[in-house]
Protein backbone atom coordinates (compact mmCIF):
# COMPACT_ATOMS: atom_id res chain seq x y z
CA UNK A 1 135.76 114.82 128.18
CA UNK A 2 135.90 118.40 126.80
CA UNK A 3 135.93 120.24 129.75
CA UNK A 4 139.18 121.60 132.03
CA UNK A 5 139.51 119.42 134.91
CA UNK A 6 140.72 121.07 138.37
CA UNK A 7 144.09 119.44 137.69
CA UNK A 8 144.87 121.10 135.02
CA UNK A 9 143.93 124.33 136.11
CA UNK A 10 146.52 123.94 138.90
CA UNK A 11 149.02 123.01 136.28
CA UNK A 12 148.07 126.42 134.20
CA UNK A 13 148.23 128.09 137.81
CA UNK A 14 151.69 126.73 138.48
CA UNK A 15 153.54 127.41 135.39
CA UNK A 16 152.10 130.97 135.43
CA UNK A 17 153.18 131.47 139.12
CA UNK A 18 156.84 130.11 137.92
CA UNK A 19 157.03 132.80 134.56
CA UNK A 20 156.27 136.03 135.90
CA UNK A 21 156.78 135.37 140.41
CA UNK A 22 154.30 136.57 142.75
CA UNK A 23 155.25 140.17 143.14
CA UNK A 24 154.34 140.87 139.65
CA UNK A 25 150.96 138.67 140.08
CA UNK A 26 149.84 140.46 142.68
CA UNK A 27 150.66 144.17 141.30
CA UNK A 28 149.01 142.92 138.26
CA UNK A 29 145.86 141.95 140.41
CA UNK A 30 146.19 145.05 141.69
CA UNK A 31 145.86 147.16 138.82
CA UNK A 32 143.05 145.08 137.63
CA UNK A 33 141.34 145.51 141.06
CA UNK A 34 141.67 149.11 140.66
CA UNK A 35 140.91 149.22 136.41
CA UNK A 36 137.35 147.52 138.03
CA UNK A 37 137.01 149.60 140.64
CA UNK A 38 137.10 152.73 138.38
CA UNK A 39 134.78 151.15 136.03
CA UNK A 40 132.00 150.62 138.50
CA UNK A 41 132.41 154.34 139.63
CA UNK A 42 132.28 155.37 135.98
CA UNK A 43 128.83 153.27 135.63
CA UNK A 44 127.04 154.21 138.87
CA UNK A 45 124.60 157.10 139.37
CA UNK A 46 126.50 160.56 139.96
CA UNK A 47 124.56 160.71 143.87
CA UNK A 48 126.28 157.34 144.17
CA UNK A 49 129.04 158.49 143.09
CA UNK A 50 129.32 161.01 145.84
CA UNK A 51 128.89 158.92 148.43
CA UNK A 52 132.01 155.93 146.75
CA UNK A 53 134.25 159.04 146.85
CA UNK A 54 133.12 160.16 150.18
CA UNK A 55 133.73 156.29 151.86
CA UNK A 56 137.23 155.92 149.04
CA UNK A 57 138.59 159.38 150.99
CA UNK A 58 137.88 157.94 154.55
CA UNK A 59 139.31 154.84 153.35
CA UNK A 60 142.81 156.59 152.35
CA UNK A 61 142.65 158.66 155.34
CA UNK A 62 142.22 155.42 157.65
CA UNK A 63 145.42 153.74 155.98
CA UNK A 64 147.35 157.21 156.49
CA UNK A 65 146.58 157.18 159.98
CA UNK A 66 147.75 153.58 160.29
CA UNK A 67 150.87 153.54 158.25
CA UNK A 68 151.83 157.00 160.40
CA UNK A 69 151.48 154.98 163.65
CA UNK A 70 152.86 151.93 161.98
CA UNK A 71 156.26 154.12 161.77
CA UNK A 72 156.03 155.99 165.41
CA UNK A 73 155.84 152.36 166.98
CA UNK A 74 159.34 151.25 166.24
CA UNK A 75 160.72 154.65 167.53
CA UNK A 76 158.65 154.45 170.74
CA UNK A 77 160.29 150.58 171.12
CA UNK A 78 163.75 152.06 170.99
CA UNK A 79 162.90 154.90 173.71
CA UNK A 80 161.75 152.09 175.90
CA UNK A 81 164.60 149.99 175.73
């Protein structure tokens, strides 16, 4: 009788989605996601540490590759057309 049922929950989830909108949710969840991120790098091993920078700069460079052909593709469309 004490505990939160699953109904209520979506109730709480609802009314929280309504106050502050999705955008904000999800730059909130973010910014947590990255606050967590940081803290597990702070509380690994320094040769572990080498390696999560090592695969975080081949992540970065993989979405800089993307998001540069993301933004040819529409200018190739236009040639074509």
């Amino acid at each position: 009788m004490g505990g939160i049922s699953i109904w209520q929950l979506l109730i709480v989830a609802l009314i929280v989605i309504l106050l502050f909108g999705t955008k904000k949710l999800r730059s909130l969840g973010g910014d947590l996601g990255g606050a967590v991120k940081g803290f597990k790098n702070a509380m690994s091993p320094e040769d572990e540490k080498k390696s999560i920078e090592d695969k975080d700069q081949e992540i970065n460079q993989t979405a800089a590759t993307s998001q540069q052909a993301a933004e040819k593709q529409p200018e190739s469309k236009d040639k074509q057309a």
